[in-house]
C-alpha atoms as a PDB file:
ATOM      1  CA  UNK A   1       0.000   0.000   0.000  1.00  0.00           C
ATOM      2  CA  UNK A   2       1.065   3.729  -0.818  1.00  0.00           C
ATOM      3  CA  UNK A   3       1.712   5.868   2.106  1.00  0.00           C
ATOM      4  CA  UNK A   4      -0.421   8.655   1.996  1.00  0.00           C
ATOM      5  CA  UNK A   5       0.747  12.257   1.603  1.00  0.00           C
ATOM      6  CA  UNK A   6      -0.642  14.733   4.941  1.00  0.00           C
ATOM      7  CA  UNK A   7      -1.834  17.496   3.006  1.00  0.00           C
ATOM      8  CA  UNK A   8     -24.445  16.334 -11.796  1.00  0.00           C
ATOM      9  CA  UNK A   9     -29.496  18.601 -21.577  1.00  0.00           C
ATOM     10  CA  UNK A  10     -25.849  17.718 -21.583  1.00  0.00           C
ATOM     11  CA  UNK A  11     -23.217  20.280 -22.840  1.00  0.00           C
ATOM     12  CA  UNK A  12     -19.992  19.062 -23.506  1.00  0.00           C
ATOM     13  CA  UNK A  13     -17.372  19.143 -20.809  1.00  0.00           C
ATOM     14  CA  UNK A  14     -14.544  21.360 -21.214  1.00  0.00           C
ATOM     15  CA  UNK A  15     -12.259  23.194 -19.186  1.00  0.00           C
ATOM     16  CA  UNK A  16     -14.026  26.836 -18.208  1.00  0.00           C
ATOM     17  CA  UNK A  17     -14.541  27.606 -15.053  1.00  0.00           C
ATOM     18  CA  UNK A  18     -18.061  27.049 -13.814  1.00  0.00           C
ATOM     19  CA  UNK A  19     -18.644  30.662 -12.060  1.00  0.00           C
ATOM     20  CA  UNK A  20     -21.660  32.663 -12.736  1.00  0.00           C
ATOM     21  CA  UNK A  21     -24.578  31.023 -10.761  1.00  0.00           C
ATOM     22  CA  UNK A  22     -28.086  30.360 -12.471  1.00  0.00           C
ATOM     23  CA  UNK A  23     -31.839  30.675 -11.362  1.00  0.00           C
ATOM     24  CA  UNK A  24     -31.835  27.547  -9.950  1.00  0.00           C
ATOM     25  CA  UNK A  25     -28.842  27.970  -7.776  1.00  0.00           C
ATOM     26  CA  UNK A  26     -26.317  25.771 -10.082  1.00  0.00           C
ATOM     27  CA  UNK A  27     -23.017  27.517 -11.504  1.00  0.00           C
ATOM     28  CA  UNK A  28     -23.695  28.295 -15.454  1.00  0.00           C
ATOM     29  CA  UNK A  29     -20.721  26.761 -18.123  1.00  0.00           C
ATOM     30  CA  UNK A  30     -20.295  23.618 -19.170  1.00  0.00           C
ATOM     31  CA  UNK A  31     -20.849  20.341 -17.165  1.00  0.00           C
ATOM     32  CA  UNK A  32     -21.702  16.569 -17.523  1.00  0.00           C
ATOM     33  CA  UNK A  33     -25.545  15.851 -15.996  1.00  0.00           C
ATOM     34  CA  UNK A  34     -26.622  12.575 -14.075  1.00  0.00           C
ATOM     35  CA  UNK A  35     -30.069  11.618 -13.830  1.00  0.00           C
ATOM     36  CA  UNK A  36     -30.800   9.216 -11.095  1.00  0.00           C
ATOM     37  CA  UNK A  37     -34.424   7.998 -11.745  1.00  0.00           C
ATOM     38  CA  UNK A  38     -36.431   5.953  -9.204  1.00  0.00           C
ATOM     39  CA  UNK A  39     -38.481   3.002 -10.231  1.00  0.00           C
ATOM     40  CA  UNK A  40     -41.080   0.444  -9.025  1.00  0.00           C
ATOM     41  CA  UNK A  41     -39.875  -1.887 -10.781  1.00  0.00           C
ATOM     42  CA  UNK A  42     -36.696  -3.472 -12.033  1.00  0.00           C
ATOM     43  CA  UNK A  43     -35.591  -2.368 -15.304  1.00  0.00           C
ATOM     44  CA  UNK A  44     -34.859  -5.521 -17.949  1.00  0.00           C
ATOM     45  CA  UNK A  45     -32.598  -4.136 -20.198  1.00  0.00           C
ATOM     46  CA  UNK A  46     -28.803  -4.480 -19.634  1.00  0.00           C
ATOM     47  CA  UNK A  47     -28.684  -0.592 -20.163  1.00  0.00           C
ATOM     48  CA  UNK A  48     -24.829  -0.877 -20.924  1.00  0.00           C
ATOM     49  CA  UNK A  49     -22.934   0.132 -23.663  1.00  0.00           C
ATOM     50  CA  UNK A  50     -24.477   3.367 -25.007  1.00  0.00           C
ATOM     51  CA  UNK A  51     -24.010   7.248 -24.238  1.00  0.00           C
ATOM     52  CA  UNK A  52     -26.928   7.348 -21.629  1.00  0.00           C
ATOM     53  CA  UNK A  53     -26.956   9.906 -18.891  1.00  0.00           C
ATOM     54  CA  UNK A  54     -29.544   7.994 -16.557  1.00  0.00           C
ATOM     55  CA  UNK A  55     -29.460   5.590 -13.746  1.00  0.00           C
ATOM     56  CA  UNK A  56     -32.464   3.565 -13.105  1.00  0.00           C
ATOM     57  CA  UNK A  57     -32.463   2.660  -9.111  1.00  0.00           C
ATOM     58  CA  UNK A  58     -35.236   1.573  -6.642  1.00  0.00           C
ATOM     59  CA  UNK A  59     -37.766   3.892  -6.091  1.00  0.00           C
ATOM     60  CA  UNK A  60     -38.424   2.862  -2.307  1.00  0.00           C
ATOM     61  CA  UNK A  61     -41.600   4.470  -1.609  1.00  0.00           C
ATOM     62  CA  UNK A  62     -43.257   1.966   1.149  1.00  0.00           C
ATOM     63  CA  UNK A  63     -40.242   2.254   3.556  1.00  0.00           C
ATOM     64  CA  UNK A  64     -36.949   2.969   1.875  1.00  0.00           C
ATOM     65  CA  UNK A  65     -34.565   0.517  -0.324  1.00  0.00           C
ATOM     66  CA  UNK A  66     -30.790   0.840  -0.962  1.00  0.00           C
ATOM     67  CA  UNK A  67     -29.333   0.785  -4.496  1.00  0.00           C
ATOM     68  CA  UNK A  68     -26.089   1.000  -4.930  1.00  0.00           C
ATOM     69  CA  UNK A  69     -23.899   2.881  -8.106  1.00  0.00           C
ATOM     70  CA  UNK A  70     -20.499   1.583  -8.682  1.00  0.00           C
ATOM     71  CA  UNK A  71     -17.805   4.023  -8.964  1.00  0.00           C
ATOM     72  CA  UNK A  72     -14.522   3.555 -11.840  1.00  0.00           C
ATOM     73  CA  UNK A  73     -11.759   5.803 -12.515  1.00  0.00           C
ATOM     74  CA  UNK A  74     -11.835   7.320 -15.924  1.00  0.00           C
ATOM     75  CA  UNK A  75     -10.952  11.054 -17.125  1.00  0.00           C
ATOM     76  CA  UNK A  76     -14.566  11.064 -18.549  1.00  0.00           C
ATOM     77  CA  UNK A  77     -17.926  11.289 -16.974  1.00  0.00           C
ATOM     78  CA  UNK A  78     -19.950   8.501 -18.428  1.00  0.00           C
ATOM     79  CA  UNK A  79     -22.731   6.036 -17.441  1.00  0.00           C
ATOM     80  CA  UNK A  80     -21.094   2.359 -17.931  1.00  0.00           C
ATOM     81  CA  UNK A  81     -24.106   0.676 -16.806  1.00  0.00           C
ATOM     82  CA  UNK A  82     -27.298   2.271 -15.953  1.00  0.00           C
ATOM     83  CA  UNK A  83     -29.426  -0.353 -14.211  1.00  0.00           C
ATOM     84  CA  UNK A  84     -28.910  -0.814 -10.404  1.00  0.00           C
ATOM     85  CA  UNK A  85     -31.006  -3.933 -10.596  1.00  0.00           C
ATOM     86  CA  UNK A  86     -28.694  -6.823 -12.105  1.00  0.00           C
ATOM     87  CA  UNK A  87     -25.372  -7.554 -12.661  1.00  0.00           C
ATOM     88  CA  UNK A  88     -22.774  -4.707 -12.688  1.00  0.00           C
ATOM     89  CA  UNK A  89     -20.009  -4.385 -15.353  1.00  0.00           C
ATOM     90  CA  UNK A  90     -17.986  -1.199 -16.447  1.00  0.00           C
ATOM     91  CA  UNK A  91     -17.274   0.512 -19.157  1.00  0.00           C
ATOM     92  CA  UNK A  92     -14.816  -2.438 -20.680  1.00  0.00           C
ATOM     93  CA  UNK A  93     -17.668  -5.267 -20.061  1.00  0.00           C
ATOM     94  CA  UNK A  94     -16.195  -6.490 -16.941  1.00  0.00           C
ATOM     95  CA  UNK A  95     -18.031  -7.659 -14.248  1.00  0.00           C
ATOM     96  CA  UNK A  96     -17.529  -5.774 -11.035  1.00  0.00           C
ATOM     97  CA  UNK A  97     -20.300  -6.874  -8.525  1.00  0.00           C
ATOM     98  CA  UNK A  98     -23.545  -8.728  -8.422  1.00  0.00           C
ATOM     99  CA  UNK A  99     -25.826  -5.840  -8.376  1.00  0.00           C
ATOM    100  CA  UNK A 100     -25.330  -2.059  -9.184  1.00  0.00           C
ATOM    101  CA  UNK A 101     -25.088   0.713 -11.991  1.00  0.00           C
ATOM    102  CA  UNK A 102     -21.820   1.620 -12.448  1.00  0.00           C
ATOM    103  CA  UNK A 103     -20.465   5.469 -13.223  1.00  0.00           C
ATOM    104  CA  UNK A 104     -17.067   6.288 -14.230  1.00  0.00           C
ATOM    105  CA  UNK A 105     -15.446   9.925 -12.949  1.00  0.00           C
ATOM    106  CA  UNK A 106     -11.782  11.547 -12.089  1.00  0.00           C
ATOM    107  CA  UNK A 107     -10.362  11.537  -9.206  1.00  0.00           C
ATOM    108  CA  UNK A 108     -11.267  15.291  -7.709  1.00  0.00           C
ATOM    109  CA  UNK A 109      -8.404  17.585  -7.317  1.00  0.00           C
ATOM    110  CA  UNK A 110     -11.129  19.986  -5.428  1.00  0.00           C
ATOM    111  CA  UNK A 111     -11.333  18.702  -2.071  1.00  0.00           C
ATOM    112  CA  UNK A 112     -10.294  20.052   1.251  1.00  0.00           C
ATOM    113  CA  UNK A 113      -9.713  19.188   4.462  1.00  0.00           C
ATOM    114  CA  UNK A 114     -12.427  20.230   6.963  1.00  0.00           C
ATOM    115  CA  UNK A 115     -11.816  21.201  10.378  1.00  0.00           C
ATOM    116  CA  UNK A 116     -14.240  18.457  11.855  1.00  0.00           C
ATOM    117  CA  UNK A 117     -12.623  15.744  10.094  1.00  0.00           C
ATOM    118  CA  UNK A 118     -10.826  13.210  12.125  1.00  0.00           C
ATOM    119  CA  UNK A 119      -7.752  13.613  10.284  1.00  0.00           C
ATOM    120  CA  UNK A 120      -5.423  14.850   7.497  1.00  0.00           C
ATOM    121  CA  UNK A 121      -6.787  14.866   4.042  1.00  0.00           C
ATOM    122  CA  UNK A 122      -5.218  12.290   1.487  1.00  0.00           C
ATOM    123  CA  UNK A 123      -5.576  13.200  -2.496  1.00  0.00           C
ATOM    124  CA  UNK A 124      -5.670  11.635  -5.495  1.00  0.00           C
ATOM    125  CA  UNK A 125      -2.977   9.023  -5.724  1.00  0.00           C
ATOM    126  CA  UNK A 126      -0.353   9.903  -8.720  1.00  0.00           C
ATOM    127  CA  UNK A 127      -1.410   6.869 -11.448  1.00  0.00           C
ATOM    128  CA  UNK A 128      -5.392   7.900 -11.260  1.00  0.00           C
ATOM    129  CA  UNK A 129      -7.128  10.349 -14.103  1.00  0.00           C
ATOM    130  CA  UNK A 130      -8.105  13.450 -12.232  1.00  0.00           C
ATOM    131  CA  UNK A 131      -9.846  16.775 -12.720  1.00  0.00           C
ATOM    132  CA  UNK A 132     -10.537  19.631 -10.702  1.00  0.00           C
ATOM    133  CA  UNK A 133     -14.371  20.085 -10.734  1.00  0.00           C
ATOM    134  CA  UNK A 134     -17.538  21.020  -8.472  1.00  0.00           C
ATOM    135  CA  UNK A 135     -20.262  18.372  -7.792  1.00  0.00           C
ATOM    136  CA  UNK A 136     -23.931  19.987  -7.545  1.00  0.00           C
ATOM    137  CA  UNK A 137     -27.304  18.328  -6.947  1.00  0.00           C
ATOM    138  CA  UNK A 138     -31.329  18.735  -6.895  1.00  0.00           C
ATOM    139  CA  UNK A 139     -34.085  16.554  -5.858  1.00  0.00           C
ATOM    140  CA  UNK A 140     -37.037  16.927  -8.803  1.00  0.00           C
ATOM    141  CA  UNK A 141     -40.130  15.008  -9.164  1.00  0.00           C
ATOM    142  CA  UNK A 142     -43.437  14.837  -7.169  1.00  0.00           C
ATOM    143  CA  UNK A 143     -43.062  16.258  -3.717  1.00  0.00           C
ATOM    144  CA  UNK A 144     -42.730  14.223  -0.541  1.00  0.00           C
ATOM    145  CA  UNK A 145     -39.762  12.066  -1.940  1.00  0.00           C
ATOM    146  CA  UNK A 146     -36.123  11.920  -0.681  1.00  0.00           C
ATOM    147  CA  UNK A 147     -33.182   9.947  -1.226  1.00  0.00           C
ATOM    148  CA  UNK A 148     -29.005   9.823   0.828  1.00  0.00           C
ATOM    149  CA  UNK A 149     -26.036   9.155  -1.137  1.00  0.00           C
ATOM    150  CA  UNK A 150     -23.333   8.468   1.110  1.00  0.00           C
ATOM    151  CA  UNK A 151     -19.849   7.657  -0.727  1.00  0.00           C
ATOM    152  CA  UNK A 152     -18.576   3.952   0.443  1.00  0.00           C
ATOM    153  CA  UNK A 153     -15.700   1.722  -0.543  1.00  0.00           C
ATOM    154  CA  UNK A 154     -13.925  -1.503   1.106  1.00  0.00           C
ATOM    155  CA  UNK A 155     -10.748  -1.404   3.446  1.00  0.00           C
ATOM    156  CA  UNK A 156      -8.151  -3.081   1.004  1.00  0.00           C
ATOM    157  CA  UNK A 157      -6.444  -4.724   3.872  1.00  0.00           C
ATOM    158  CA  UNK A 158      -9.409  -5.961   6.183  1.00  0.00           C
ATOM    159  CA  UNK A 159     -12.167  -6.248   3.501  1.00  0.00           C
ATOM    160  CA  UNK A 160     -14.342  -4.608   5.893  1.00  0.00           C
ATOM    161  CA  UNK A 161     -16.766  -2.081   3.839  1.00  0.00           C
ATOM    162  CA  UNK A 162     -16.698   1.485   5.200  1.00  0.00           C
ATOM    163  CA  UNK A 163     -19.009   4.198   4.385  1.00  0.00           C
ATOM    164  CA  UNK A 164     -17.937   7.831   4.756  1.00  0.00           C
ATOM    165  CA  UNK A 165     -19.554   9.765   8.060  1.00  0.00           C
ATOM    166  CA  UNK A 166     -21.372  12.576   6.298  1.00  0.00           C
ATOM    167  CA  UNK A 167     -23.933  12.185   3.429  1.00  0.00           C
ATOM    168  CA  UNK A 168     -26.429  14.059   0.787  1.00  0.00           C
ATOM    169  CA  UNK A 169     -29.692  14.800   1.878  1.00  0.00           C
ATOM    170  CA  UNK A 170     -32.190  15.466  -1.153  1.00  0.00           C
ATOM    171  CA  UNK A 171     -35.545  15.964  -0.125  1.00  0.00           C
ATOM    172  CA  UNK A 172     -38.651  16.674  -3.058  1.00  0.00           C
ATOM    173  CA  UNK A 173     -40.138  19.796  -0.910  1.00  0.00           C
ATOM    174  CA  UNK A 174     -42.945  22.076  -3.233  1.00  0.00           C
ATOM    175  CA  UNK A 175     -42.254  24.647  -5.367  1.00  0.00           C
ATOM    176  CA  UNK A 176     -39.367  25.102  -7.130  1.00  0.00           C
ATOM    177  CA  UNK A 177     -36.135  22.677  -6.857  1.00  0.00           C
ATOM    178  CA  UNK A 178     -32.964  23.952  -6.259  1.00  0.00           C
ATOM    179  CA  UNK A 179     -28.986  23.131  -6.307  1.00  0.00           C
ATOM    180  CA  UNK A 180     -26.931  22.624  -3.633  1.00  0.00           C
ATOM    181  CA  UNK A 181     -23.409  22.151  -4.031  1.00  0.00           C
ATOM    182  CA  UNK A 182     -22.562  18.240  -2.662  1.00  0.00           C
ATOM    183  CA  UNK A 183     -18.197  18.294  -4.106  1.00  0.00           C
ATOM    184  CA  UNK A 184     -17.584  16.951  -0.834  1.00  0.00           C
ATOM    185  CA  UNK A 185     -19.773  14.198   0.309  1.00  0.00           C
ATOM    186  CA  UNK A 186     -19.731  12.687  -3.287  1.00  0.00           C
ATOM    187  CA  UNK A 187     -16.037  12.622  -4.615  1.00  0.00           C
ATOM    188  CA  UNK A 188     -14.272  11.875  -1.050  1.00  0.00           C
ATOM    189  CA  UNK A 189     -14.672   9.313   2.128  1.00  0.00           C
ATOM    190  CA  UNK A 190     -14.279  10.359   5.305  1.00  0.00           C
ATOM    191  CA  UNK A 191     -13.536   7.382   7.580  1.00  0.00           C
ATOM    192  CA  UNK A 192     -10.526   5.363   8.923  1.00  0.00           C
ATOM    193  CA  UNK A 193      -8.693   2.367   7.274  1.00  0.00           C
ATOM    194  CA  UNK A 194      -5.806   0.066   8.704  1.00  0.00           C
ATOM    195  CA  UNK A 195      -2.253   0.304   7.321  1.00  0.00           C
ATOM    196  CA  UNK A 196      -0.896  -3.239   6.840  1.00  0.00           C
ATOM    197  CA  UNK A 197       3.034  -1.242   7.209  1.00  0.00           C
ATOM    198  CA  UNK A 198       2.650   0.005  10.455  1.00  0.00           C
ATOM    199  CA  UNK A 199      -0.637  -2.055  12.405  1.00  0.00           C
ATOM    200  CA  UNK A 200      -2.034   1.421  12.987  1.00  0.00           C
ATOM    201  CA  UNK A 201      -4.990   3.221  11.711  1.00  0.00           C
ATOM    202  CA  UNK A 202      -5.515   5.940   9.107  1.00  0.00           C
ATOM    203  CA  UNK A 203      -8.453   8.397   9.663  1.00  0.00           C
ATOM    204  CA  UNK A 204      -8.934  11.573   7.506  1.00  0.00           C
ATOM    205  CA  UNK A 205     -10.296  12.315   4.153  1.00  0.00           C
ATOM    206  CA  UNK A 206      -9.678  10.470   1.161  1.00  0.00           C
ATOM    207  CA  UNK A 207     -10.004  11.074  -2.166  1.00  0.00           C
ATOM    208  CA  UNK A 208     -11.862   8.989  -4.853  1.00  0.00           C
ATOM    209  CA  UNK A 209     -10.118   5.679  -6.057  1.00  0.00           C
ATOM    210  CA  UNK A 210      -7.340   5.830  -3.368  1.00  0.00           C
ATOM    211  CA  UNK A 211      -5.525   2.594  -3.063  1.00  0.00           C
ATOM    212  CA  UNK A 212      -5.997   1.963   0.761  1.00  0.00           C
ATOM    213  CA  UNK A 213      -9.938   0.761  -0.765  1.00  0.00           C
ATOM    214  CA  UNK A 214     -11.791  -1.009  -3.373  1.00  0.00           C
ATOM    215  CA  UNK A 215     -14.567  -1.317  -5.167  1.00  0.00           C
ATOM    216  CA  UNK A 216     -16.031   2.038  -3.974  1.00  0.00           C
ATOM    217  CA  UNK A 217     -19.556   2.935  -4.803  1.00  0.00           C
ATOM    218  CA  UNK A 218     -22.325   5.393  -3.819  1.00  0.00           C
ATOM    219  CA  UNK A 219     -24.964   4.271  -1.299  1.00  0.00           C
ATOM    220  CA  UNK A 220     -27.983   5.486  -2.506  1.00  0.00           C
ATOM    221  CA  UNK A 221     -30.644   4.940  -0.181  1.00  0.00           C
ATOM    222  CA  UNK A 222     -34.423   5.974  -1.455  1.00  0.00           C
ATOM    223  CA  UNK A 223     -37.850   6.619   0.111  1.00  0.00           C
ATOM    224  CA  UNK A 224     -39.883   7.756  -2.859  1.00  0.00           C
ATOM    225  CA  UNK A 225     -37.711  10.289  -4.714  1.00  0.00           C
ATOM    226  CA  UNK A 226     -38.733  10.036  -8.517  1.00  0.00           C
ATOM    227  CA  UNK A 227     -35.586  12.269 -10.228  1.00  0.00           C
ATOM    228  CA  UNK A 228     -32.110  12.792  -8.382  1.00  0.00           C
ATOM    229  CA  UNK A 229     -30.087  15.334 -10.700  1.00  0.00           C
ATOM    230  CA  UNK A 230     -26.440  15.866 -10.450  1.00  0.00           C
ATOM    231  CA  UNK A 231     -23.416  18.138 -12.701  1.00  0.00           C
ATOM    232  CA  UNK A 232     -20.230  17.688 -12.591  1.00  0.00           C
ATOM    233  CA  UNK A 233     -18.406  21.325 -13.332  1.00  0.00           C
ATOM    234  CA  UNK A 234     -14.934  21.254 -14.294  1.00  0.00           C
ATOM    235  CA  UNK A 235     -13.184  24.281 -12.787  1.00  0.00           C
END
């Protein structure tokens, strides 16, 4: 293991800073857009292998369900599979879990430490695509719906899977729908993992795809929300 260093219409993604806000509280410029769409039921299709921009997940409405979307390096936003409900492969036609959509992104340069995390933040490792970029999302659909992402992954050296202490909240309230700005809680972990070198454990912040986990994926847990949307804003 590396020893780590203490330090959501689709318009093409480019490198302009997202700056100028919009009516509905998002930064204007160019940016990649995720729809995550709740569903009764499971979706059939395969949904791999195409240019989508949606993720079909339980909807959750009589108590709350748990999908989860896969997460894979890559220096380009893309949907690799788009249905939660069967097997999950990436964007090569892999396999990489049972059950899950899968949803390739860079490693975010634009994370910081925060003063309440338990320790030191840890960025991208060298060998991973990255991009600096904001991370901004809305609950849409009926009202009354709501739905928490919480970023997860698996302790390389125990195999224990650890979940990050703070979350998204997106609640479907009336009237109009807007963005709140989520970089944080979606493109890092906050948690603690073992380090095989020294018997000890590492707490702090950790960057997407860092190599003290695999397999990380987003924990999305619904109770009735019909349309999460998220843009990714290169900066």
């Amino acid at each position: 293991m590396k020893h780590a260093v203490l330090v959501v219409l689709t318009v093409a993604v480019g490198a302009s800073p997202a700056l100028a806000q919009t009516g509905n509280g998002a930064p204007s410029g160019p940016h990649y857009n995720l729809n995550i769409i709740g569903v009764e039921k499971a979706k059939n299709p395969t949904l791999t292998g195409s240019e989508r921009h949606t993720i079909f997940v339980a909807l959750g409405r009589t108590g709350g369900v748990t999908s989860r979307i896969y997460l894979t390096p890559s220096l380009d936003f893309k949907v690799c599979d788009g249905n939660a409900f069967d097997a999950a492969f990436d964007c090569n036609g892999r396999q990489i879990a049972p059950e899950g959509a899968v949803f390739s992104l860079p490693c975010n340069t634009n994370i910081t430490s925060e003063p309440t995390d338990p320790g030191p933040l840890f960025p991208c490792d060298a060998a991973d695509p990255k991009l600096a970029y904001e991370v901004w999302a809305r609950a849409l659909g009926g009202p009354g719906g709501a739905a928490v992402i919480t970023t997860c992954a698996t302790d390389a050296e125990t195999g224990e899977e650890i979940c990050s202490t703070e979350n998204v909240l997106l609640v479907r309230n009336k009237g109009k729908s807007t963005f709140t700005n989520v970089t944080q809680e979606l493109t890092s972990l906050v948690g603690c993992v073992s380090d095989p070198a020294t018997d000890e454990v590492i707490c702090g912040r950790f960057a997407l795809f860092r190599d003290e986990f695999v397999d990380w994926f987003w924990q999305y847990a619904n109770r009735g929300l019909r349309l999460a949307q998220i843009r990714f804003y290169p900066i």
